[in-house]
N, C-alpha and C. Protein backbone atom coordinates (compact mmCIF):
# COMPACT_ATOMS: atom_id res chain seq x y z
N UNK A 1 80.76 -88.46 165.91
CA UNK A 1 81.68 -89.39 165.27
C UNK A 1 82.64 -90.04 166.27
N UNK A 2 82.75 -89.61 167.50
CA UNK A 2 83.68 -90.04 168.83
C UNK A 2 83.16 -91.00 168.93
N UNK A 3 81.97 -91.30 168.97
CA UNK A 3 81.78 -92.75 169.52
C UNK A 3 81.60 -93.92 168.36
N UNK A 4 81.62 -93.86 167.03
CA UNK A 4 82.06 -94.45 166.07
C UNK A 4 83.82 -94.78 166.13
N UNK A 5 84.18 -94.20 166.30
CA UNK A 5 86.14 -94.24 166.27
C UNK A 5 85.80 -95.27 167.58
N UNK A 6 85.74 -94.64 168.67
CA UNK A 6 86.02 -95.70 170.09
C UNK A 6 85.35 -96.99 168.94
N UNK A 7 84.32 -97.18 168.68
CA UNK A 7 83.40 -98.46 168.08
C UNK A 7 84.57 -99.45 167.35
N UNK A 8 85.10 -98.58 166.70
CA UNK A 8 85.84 -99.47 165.53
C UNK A 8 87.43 -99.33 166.35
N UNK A 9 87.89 -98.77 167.17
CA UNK A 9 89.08 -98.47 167.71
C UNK A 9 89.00 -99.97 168.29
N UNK A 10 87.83 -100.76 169.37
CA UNK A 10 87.56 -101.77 170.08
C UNK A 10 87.48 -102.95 169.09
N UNK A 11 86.94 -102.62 167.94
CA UNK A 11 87.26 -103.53 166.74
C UNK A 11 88.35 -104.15 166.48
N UNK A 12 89.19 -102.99 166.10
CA UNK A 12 90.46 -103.05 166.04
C UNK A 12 91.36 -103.56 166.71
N UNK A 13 91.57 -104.08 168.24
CA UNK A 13 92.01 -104.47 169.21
C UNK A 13 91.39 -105.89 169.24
N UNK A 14 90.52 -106.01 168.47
CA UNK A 14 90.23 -107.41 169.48
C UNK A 14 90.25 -108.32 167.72
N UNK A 15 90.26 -107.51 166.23
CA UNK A 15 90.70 -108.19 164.84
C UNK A 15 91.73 -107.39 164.25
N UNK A 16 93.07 -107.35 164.80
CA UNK A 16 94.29 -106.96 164.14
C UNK A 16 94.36 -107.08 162.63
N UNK A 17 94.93 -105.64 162.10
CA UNK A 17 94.96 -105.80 160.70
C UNK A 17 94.13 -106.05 159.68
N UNK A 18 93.17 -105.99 160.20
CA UNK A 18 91.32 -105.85 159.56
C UNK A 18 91.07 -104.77 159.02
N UNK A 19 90.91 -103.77 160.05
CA UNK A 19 90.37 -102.49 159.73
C UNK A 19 91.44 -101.62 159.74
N UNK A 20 90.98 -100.31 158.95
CA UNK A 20 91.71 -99.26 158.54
C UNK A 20 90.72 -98.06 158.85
N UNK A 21 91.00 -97.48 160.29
CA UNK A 21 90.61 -95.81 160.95
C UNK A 21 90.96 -94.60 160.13
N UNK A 22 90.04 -94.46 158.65
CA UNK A 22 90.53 -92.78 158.36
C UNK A 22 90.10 -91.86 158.63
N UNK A 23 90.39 -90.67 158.44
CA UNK A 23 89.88 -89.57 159.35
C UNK A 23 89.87 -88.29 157.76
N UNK A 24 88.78 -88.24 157.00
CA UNK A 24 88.94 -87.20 155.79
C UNK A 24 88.44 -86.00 155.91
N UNK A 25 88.12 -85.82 156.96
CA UNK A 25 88.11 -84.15 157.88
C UNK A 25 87.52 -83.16 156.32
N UNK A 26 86.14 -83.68 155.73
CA UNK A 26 85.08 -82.80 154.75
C UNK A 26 84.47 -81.87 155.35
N UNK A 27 84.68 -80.90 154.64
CA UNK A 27 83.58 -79.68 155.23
C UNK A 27 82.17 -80.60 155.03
N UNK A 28 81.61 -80.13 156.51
CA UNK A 28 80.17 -80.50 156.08
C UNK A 28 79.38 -79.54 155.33
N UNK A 29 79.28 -78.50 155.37
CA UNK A 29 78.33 -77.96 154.89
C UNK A 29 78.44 -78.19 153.54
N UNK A 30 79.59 -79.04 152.99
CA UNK A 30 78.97 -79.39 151.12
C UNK A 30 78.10 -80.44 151.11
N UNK A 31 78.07 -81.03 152.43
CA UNK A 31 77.01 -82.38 152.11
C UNK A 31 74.96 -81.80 152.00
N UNK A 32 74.96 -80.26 152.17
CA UNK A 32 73.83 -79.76 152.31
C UNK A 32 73.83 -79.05 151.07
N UNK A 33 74.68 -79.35 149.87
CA UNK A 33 74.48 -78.74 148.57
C UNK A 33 74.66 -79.83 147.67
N UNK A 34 72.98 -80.24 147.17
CA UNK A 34 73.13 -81.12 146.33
C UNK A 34 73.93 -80.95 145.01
N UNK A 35 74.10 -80.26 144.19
CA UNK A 35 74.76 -80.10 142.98
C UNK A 35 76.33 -79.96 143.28
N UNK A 36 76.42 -80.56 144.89
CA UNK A 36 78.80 -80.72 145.17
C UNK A 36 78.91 -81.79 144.66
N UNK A 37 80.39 -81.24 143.69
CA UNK A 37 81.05 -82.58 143.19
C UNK A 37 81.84 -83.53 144.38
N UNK A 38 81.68 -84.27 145.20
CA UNK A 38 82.35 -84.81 146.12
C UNK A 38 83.10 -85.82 145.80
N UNK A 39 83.46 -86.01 144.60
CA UNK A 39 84.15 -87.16 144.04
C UNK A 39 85.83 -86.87 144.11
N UNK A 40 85.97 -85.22 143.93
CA UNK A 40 87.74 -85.27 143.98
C UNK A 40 88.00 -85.77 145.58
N UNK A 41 87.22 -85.41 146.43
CA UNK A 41 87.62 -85.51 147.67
C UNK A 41 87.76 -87.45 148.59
N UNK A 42 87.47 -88.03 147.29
CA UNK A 42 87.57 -89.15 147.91
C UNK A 42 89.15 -89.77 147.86
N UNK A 43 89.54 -90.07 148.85
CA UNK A 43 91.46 -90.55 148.60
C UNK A 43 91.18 -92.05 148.09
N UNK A 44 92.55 -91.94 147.74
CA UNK A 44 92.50 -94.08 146.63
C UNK A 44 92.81 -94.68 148.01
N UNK A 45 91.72 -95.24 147.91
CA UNK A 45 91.77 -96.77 149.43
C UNK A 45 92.66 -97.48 149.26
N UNK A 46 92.53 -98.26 147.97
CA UNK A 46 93.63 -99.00 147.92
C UNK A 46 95.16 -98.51 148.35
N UNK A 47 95.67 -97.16 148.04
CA UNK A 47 96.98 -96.95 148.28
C UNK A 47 97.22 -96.67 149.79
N UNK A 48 95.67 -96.08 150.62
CA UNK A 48 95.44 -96.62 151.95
C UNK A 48 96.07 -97.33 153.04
N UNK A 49 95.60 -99.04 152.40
CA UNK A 49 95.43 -100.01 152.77
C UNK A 49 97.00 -100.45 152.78
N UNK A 50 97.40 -100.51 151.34
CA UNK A 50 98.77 -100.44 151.30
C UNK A 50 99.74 -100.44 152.66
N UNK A 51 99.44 -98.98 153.52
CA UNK A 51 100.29 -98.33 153.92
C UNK A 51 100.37 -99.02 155.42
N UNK A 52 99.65 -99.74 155.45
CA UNK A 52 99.48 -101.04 157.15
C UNK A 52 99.48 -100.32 158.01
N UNK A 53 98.94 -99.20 158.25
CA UNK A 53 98.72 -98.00 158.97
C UNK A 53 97.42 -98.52 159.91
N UNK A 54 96.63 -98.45 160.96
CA UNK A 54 95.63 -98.92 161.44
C UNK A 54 94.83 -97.68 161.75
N UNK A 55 95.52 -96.35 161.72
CA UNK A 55 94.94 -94.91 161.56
C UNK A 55 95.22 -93.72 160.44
N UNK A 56 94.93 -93.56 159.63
CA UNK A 56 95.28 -92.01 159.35
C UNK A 56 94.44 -91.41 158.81
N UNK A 57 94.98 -89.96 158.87
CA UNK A 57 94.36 -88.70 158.93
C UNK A 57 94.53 -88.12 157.09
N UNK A 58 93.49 -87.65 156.84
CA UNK A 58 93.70 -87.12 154.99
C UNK A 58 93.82 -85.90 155.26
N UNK A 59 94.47 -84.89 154.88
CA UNK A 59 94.35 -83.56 154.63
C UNK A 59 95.15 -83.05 153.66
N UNK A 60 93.91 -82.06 152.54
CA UNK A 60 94.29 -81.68 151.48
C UNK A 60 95.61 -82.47 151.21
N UNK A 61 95.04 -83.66 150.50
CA UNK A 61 95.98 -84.34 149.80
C UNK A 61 97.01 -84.92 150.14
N UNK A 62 97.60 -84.82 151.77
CA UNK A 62 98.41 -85.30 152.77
C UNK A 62 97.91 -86.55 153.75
N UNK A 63 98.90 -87.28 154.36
CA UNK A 63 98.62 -88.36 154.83
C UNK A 63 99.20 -88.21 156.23
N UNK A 64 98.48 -88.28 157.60
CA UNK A 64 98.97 -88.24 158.61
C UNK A 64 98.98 -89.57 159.69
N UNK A 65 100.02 -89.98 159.84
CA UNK A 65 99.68 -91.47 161.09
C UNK A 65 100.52 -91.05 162.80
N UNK A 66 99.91 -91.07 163.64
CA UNK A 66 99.81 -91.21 164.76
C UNK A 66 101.13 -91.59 165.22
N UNK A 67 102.01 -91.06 165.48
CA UNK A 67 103.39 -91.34 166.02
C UNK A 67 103.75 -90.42 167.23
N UNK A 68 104.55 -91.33 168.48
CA UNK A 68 105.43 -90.39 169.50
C UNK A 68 106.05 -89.79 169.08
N UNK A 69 106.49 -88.77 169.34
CA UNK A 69 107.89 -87.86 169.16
C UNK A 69 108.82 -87.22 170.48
N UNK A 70 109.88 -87.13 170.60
CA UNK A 70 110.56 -86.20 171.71
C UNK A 70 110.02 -84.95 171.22
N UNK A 71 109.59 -84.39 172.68
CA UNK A 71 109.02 -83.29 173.31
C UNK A 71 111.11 -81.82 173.09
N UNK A 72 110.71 -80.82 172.46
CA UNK A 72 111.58 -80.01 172.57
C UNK A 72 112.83 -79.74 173.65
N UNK A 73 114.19 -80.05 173.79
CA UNK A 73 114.56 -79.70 174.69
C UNK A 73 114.31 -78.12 175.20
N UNK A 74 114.59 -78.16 176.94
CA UNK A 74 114.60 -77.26 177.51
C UNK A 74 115.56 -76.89 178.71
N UNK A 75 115.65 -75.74 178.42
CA UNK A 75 117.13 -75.39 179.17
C UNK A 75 117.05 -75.38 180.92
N UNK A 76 116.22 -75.52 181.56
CA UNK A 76 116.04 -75.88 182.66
C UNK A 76 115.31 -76.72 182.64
N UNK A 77 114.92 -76.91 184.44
CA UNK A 77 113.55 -77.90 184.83
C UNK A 77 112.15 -77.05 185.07
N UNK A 78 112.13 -75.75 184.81
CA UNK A 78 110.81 -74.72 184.80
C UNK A 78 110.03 -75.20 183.87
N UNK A 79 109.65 -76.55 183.50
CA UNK A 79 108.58 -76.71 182.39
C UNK A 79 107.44 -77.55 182.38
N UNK A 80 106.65 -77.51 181.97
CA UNK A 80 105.17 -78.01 181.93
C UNK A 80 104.28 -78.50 180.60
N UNK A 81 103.69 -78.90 180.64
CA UNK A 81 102.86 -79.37 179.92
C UNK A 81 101.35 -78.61 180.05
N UNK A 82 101.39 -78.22 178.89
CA UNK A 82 100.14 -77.22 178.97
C UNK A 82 99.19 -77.20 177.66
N UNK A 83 98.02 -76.77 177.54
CA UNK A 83 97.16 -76.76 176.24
C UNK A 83 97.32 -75.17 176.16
N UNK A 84 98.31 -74.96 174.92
CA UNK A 84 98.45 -73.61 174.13
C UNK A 84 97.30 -73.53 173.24
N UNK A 85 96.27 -74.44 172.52
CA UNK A 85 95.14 -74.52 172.01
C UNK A 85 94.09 -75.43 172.41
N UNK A 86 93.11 -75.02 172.50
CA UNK A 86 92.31 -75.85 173.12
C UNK A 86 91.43 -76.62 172.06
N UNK A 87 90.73 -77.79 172.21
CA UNK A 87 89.58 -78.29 170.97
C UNK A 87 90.64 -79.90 170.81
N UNK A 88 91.73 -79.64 170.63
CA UNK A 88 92.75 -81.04 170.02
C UNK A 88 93.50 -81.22 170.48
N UNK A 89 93.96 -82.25 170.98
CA UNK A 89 95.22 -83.16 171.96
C UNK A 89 97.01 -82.52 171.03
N UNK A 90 96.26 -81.91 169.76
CA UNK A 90 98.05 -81.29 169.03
C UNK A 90 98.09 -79.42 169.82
N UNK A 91 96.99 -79.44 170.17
CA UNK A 91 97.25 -78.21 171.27
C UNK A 91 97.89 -78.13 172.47
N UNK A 92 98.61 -79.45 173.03
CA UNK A 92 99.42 -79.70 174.17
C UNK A 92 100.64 -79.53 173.68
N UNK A 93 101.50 -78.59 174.44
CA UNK A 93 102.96 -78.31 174.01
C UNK A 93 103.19 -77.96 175.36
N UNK A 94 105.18 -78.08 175.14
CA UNK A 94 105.43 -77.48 176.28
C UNK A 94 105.77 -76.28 176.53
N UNK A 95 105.33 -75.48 178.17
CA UNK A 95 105.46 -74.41 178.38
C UNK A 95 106.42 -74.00 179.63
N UNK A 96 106.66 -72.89 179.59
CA UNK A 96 107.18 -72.38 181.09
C UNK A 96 106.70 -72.75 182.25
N UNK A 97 107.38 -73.36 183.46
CA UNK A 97 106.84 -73.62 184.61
C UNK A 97 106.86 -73.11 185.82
N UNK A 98 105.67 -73.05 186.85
CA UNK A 98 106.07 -71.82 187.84
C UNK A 98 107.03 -72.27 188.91
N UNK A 99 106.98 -74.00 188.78
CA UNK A 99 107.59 -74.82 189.97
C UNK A 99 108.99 -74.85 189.57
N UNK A 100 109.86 -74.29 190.26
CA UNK A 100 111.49 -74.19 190.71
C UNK A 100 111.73 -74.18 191.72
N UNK A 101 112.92 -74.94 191.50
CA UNK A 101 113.90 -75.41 192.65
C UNK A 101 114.84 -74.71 192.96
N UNK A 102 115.54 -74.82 193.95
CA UNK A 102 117.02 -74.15 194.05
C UNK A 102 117.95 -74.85 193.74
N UNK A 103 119.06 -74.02 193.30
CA UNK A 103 120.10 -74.76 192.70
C UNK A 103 120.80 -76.07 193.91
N UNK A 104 120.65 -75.82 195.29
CA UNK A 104 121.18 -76.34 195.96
C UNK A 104 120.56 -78.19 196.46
N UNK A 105 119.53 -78.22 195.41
CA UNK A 105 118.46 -79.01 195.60
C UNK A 105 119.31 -80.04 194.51
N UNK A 106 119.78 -81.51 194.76
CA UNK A 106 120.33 -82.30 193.43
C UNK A 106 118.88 -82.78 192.49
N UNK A 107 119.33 -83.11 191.02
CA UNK A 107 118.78 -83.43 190.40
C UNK A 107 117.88 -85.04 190.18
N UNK A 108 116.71 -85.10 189.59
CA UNK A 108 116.34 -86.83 190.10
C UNK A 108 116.77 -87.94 189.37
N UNK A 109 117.18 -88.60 189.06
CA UNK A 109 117.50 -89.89 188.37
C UNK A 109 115.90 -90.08 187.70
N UNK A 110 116.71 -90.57 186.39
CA UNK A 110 115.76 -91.15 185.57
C UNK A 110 114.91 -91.90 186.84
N UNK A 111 113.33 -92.17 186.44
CA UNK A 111 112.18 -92.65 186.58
C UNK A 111 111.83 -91.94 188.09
N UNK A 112 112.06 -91.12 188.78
CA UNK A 112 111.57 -90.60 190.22
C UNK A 112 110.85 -89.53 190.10
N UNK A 113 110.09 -89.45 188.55
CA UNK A 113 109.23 -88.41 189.13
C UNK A 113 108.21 -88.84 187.80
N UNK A 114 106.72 -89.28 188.23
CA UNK A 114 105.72 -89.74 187.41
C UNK A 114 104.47 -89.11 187.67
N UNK A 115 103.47 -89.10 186.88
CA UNK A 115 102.68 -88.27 186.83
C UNK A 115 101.31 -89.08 186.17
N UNK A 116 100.12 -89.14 186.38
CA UNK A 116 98.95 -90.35 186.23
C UNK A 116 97.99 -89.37 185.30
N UNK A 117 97.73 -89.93 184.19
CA UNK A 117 97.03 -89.24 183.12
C UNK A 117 95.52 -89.68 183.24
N UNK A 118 94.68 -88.85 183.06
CA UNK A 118 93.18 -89.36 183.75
C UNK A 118 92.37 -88.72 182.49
N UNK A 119 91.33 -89.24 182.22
CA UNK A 119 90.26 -88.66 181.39
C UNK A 119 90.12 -86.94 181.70
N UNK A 120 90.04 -86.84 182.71
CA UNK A 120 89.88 -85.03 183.18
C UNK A 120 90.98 -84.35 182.36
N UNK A 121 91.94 -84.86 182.02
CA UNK A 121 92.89 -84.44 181.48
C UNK A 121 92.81 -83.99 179.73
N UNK A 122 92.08 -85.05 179.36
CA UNK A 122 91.75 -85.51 177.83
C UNK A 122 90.14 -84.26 177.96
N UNK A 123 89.90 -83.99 178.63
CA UNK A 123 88.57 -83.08 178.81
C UNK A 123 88.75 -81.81 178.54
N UNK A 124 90.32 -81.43 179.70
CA UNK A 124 90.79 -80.11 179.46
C UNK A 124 91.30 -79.38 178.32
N UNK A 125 92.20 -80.77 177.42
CA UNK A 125 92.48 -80.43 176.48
C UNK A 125 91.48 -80.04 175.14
N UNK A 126 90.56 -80.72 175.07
CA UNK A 126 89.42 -80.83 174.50
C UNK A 126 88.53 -79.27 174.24
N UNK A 127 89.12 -78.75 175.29
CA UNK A 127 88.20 -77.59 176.06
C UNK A 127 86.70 -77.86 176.52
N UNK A 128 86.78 -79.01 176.64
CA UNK A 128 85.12 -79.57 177.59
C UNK A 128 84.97 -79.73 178.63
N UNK A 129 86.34 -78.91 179.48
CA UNK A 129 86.37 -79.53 181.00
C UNK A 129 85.23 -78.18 181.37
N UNK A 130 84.25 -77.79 182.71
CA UNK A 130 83.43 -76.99 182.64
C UNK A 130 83.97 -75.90 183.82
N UNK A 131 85.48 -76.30 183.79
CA UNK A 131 86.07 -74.76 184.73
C UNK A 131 87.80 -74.56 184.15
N UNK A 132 88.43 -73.57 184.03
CA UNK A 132 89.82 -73.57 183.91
C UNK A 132 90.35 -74.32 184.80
N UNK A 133 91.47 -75.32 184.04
CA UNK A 133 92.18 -76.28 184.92
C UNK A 133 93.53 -76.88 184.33
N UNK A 134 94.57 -77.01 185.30
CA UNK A 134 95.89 -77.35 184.38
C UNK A 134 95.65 -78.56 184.12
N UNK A 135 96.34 -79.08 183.32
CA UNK A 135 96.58 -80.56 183.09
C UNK A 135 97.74 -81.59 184.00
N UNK A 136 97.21 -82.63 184.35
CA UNK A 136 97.77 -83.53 185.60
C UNK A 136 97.32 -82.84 187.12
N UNK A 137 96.79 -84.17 187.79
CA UNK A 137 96.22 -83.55 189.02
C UNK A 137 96.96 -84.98 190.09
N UNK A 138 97.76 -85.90 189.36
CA UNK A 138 98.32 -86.67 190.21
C UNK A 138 99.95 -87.05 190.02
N UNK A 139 100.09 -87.42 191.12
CA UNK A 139 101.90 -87.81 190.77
C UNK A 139 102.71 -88.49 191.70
N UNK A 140 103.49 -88.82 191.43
CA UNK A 140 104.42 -89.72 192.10
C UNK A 140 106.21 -89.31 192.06
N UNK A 141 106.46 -88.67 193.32
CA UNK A 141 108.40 -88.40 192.96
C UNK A 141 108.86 -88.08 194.66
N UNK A 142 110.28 -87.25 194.29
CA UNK A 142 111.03 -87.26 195.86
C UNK A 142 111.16 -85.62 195.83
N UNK A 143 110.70 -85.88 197.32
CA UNK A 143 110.43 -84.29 198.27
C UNK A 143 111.85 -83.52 197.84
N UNK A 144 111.55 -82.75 197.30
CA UNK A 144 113.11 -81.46 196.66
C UNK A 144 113.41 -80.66 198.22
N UNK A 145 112.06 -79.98 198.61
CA UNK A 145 112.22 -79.44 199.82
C UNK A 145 110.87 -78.95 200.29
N UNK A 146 110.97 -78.46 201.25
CA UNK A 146 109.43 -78.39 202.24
C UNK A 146 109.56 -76.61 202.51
N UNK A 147 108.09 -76.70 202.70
CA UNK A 147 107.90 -75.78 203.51
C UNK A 147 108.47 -75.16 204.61
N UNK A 148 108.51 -74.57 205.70
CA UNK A 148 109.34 -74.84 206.74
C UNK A 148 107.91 -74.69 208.28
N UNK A 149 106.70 -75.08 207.35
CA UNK A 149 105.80 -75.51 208.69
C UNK A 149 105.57 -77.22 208.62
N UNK A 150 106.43 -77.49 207.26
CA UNK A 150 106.02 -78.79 207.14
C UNK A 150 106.71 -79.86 207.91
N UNK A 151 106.35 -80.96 208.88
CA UNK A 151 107.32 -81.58 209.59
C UNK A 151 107.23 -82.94 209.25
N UNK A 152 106.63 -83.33 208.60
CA UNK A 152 106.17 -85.06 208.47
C UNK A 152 106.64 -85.39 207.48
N UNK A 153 107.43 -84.38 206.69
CA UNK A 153 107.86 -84.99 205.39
C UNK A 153 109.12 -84.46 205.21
N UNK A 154 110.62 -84.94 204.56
CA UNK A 154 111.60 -84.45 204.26
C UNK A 154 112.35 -84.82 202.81
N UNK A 155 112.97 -83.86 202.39
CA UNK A 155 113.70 -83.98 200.95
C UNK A 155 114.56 -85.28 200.99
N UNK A 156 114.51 -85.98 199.96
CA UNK A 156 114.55 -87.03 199.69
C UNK A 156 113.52 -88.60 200.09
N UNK A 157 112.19 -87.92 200.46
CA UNK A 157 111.18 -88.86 200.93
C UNK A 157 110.36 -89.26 199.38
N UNK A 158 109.92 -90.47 199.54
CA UNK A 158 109.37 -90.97 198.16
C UNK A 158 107.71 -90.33 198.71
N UNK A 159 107.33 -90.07 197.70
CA UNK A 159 105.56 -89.31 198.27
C UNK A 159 104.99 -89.35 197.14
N UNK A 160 103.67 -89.83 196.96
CA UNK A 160 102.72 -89.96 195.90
C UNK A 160 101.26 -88.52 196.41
N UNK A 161 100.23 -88.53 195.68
CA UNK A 161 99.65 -87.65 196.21
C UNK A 161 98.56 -86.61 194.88
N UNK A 162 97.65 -86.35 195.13
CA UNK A 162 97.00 -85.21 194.56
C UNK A 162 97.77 -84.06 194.59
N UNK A 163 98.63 -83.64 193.00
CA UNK A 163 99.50 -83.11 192.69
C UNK A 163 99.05 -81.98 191.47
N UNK A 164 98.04 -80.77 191.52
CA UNK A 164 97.89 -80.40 190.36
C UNK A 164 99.22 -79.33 189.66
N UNK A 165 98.80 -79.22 188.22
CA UNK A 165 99.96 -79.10 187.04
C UNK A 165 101.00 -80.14 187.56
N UNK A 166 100.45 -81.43 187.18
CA UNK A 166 101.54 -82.51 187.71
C UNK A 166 102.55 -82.82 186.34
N UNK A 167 102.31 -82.34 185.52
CA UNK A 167 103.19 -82.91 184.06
C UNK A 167 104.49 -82.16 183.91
N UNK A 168 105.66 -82.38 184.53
CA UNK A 168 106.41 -81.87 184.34
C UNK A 168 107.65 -82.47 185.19
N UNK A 169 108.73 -81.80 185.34
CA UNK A 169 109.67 -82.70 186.34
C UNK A 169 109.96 -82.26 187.50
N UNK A 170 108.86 -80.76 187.89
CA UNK A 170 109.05 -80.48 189.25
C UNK A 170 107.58 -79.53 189.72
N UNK A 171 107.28 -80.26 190.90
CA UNK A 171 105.20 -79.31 191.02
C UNK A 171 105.56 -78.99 192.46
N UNK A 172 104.98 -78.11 192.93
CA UNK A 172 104.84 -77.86 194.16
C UNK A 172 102.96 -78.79 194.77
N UNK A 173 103.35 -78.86 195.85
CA UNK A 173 101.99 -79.52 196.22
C UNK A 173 101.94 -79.19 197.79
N UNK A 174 100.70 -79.66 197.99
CA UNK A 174 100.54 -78.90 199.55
C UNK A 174 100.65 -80.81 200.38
N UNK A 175 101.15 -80.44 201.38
CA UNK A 175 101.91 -81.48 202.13
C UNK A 175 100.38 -82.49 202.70
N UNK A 176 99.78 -81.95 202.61
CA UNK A 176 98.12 -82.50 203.56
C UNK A 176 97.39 -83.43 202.16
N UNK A 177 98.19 -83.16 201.14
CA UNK A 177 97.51 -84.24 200.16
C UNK A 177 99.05 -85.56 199.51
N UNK A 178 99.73 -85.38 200.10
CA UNK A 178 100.98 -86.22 200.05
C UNK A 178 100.72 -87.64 200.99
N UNK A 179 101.66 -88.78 200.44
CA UNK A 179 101.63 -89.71 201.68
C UNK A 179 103.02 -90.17 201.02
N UNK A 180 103.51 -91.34 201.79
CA UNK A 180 104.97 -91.64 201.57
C UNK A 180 104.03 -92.86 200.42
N UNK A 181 105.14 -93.37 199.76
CA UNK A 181 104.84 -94.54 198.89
C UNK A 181 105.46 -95.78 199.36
N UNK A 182 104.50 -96.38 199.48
CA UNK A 182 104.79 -98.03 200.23
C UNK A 182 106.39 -98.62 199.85
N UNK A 183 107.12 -99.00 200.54
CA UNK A 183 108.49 -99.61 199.78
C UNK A 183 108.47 -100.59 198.68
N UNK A 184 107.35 -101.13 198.63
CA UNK A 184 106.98 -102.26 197.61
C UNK A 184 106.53 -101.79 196.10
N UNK A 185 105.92 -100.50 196.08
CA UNK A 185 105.64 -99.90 195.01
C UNK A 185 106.76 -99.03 194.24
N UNK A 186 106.55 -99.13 192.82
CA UNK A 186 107.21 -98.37 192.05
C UNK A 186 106.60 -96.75 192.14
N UNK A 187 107.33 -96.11 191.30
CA UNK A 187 106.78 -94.91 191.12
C UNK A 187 105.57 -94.40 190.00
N UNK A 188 105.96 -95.46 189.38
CA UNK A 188 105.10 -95.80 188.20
C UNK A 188 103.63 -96.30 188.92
N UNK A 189 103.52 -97.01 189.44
CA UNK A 189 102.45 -97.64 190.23
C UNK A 189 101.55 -96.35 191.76
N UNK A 190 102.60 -96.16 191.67
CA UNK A 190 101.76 -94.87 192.71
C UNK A 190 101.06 -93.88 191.83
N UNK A 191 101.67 -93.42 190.84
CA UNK A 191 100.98 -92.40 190.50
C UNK A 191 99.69 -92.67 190.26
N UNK A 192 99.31 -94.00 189.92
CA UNK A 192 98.07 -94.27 188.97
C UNK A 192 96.95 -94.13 190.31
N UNK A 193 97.11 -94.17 191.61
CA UNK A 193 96.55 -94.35 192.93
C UNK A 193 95.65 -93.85 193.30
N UNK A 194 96.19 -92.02 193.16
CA UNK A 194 95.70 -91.32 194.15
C UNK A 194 94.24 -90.50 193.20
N UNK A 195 94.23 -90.31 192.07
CA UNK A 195 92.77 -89.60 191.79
C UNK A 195 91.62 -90.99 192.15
N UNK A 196 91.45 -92.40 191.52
CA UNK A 196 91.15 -93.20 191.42
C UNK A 196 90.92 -93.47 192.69
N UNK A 197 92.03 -93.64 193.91
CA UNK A 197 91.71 -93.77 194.97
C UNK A 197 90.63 -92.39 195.74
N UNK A 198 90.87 -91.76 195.58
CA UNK A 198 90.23 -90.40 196.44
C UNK A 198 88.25 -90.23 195.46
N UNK A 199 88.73 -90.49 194.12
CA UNK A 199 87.08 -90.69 193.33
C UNK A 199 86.28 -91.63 194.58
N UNK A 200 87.02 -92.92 194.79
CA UNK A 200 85.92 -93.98 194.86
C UNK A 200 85.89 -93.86 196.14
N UNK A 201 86.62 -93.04 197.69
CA UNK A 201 86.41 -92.47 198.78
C UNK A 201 85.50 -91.36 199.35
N UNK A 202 85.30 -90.52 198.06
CA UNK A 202 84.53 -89.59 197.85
C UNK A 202 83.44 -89.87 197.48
N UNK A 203 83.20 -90.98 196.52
CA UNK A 203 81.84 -91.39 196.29
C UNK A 203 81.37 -92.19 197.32
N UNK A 204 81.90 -93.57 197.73
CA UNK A 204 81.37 -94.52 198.87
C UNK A 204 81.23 -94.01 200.18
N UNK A 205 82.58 -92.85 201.16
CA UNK A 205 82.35 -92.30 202.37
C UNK A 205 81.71 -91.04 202.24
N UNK A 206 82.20 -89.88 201.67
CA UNK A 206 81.19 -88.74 201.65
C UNK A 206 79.73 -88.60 200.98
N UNK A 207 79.88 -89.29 199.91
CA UNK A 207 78.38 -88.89 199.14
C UNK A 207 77.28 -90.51 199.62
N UNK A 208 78.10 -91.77 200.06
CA UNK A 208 76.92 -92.42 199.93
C UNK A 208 76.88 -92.73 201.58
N UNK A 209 78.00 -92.00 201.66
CA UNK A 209 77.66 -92.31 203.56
C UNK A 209 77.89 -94.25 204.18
N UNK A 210 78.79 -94.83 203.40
CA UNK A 210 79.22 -96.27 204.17
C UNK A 210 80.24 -96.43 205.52
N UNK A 211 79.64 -97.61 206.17
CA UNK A 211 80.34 -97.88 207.09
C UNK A 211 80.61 -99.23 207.37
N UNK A 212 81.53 -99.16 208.11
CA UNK A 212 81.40 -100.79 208.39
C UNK A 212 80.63 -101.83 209.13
C-alpha cells in the first residue's frame, strides 16, 4: 500500500484539494471471511471531505490528521532523538543522551546546530534498516571542545561533517570526518552536504574507479 500513498501523495501535489488520503487501518484477515459484515466499518465520506484535511487516519471511530507538535521539554542538553518503537515514525520520541558538555562550555544560539534527515533514517525507524543504527548520521554546528590530540579544529569553529546520533543539540564526532563550513553557507545548507556528498564519492571514486 506504500507505493499507492506515494502514487496519490504526487497526485496530490501537483491537483490541490482534489483528493482526500484515508488511512482505515481493517483487519485483513476479515476480507478472507466471506459471510463479514464490512459495512459498519465504512466511515461517512462525506463528513470526510468536509473536514479539508488532505490526510487522515480512521481508528475505531476516531479521526487522526497529521500535525507538528513541540517535542517535551528537557531539563538539560543530554537528549536525543531515538526510535523507542520500531515499525512507525510515532515510535520516535525523545531520549537520554550520551553527548555532554561541560558546564564551562557556553550555550549555542538559536540555529547553530542542524542536523540532515536522509531516507536511512525513515528505514531505521521503520525497523527495515538491515543493522542496529541511531538515527541522524549528518550535521552541521560549533566545536564545544576537542579532543586534546585534535589540532586542526577549535571550540567555536563552524564544522559540518558525518555526525552519527546527529538529532539532538549536542553529538560527539570524530575530528577526521569534520570540515569547517564555507563562510558563504548557512548551517542549514551544510548539513544537507555531507551524506549526499560522501554517497556520490563513494560510488564514482571507490566503487566505479573515475578519474580525470
Amino acid at each position: 500500500a506504500a507505493a499507492v500513498w506515494g502514487l496519490l501523495r504526487s497526485a496530490q501535489s501537483e491537483h490541490p484539494d482534489r483528493i482526500l488520503l484515508v488511512d482505515v487501518h481493517r483487519d485483513p484477515d476479515l476480507d478472507l471471511i466471506p459471510e463479514a459484515d464490512l459495512s459498519g466499518d465504512e466511515p461517512d465520506w462525506g463528513a470526510l471531505l468536509e473536514t479539508g484535511e488532505p490526510q487522515l487516519a480512521v481508528r475505531e471511530g476516531e479521526l487522526f490528521a497529521p500535525r507538528l507538535g513541540a517535542a517535551p521539554a528537557v531539563a538539560d542538553d543530554a537528549w536525543r532523538l531515538a526510535v523507542a518503537r520500531k515499525g512507525s515514525l510515532d515510535g520516535v520520541q525523545v531520549a537520554p543522551g550520551d553527548a555532554r558538555r561541560t558546564d564551562r562550555q557556553p550555550h549555542l544560539a538559536g540555529g547553530e546546530r542542524t542536523a540532515g534527515v536522509n531516507f536511512r533514517d525513515v528505514l531505521i525507524a521503520l525497523g527495515l534498516y538491515p543493522q542496529e543504527a541511531p538515527l541522524g548520521a549528518e550535521a552541521a554546528g560549533v566545536v564545544l571542545e576537542t579532543g586534546a590530540d585534535v589540532t586542526d579544529l577549535a571550540p567555536g569553529d563552524r564544522v559540518f561533517g558525518i555526525v552519527m546520533d546527529s538529532f539532538g543539540p549536542v553529538a560527539v564526532a570524530h575530528a577526521g570526518l569534520l570540515a569547517r563550513i564555507p563562510d558563504a553557507w548557512s548551517f542549514t545548507e551544510a548539513a544537507s552536504v555531507p551524506v549526499a556528498y560522501a554517497t556520490a564519492y563513494y560510488g564514482l571514486v571507490d566503487r566505479a574507479g573515475l578519474r580525470a
